[in-house]
Protein backbone atom coordinates (compact mmCIF):
# COMPACT_ATOMS: atom_id res chain seq x y z
CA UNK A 1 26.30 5.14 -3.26
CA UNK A 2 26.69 6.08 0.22
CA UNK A 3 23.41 5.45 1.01
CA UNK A 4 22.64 2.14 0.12
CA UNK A 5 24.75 -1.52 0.37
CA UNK A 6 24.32 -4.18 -1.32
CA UNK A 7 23.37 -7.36 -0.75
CA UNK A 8 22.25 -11.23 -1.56
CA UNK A 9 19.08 -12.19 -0.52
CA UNK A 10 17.93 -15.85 -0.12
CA UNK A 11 14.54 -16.46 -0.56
CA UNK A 12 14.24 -20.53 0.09
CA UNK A 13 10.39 -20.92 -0.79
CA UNK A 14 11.35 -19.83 -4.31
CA UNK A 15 15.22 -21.32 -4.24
CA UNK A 16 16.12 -18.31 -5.94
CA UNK A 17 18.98 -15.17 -5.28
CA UNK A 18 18.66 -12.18 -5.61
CA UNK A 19 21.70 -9.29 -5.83
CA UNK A 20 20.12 -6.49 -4.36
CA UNK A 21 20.55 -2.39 -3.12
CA UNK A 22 18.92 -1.79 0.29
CA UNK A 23 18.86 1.47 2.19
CA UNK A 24 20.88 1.93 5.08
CA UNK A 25 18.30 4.77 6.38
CA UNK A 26 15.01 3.13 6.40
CA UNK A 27 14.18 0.48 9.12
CA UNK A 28 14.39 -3.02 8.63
CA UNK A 29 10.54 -3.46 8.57
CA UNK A 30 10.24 -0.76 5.71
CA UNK A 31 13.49 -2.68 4.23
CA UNK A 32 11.10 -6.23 4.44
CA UNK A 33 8.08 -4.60 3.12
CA UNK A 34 10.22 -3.29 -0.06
CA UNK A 35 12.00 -6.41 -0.91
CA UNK A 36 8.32 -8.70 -0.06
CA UNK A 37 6.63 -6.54 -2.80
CA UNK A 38 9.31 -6.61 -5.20
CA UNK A 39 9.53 -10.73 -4.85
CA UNK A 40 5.81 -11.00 -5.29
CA UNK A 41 6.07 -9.36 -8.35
CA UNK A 42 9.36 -10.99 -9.93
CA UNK A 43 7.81 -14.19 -8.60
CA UNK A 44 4.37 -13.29 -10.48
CA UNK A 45 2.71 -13.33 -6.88
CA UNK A 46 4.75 -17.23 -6.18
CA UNK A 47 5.75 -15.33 -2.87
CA UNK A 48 2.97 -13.59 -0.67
CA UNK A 49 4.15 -10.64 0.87
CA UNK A 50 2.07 -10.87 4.31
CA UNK A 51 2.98 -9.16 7.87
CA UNK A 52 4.90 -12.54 9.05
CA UNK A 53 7.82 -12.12 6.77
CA UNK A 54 10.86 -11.60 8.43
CA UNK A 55 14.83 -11.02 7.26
CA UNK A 56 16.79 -12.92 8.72
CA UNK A 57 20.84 -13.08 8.94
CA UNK A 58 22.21 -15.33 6.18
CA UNK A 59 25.53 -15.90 8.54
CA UNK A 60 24.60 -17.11 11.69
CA UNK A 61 20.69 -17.16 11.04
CA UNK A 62 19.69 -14.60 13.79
CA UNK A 63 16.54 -12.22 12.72
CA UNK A 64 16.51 -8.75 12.85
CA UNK A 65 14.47 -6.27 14.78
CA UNK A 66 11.93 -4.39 12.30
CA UNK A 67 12.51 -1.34 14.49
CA UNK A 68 16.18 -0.82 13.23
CA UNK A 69 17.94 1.08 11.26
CA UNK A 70 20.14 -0.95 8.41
CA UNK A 71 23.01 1.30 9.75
CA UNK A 72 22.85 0.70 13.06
CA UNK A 73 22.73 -3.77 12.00
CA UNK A 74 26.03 -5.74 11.01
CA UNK A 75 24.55 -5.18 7.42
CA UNK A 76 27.26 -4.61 4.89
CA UNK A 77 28.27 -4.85 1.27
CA UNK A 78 28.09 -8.72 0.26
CA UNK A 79 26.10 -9.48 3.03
CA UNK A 80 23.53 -12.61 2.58
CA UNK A 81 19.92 -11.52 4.56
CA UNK A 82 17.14 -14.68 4.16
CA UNK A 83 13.28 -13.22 3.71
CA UNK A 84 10.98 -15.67 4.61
C-alpha cells in the first residue's frame, strides 16, 4: 500500500477517532471532501460536510493548504489530522 498512509483523525464535534487510509495522490481538499462525506454518514448526518471544513495538523495544530498534494505535506503513517 504504497499509495495510501494511514492515519487518526480527530473529529472534536463528534469526540470520536477514526483509524483511517488516505491517498497520498489526491489533494488535500479532495482528501477533506472524502473523509467529510464518509463522517456524515458514520455520524448518520451528526457532522455536516459543508465547504468550511478544514484538516488540520493534529501535532502542532497548523492547517493545510487544500491545493496540496498529501505527498508533498509532513503526512505520514500514524499521523493525527483534526477535520473540523
Amino acid at each position: 500500500m504504497n499509495n495510501k498512509v494511514l492515519i487518526e483523525l480527530v473529529v472534536p464535534v463528534l469526540e470520536v477517532r477514526y483509524d483511517v487510509y488516505i491517498p497520498v495522490n489526491k489533494k488535500i481538499g479532495n482528501v477533506i471532501i472524502l473523509l467529510s462525506k464518509v463522517v456524515s454518514d458514520l455520524s448518520m448526518g451528526y457532522f455536516k460536510e459543508n465547504d468550511c471544513n478544514m484538516l488540520y495538523d493534529g501535532d502542532t495544530g497548523e492547517k493545510y493548504g487544500v491545493d496540496v498534494l498529501v505527498r508533498n505535506t509532513n503526512i505520514r503513517n500514524g499521523s493525527r489530522l483534526i477535520l473540523m
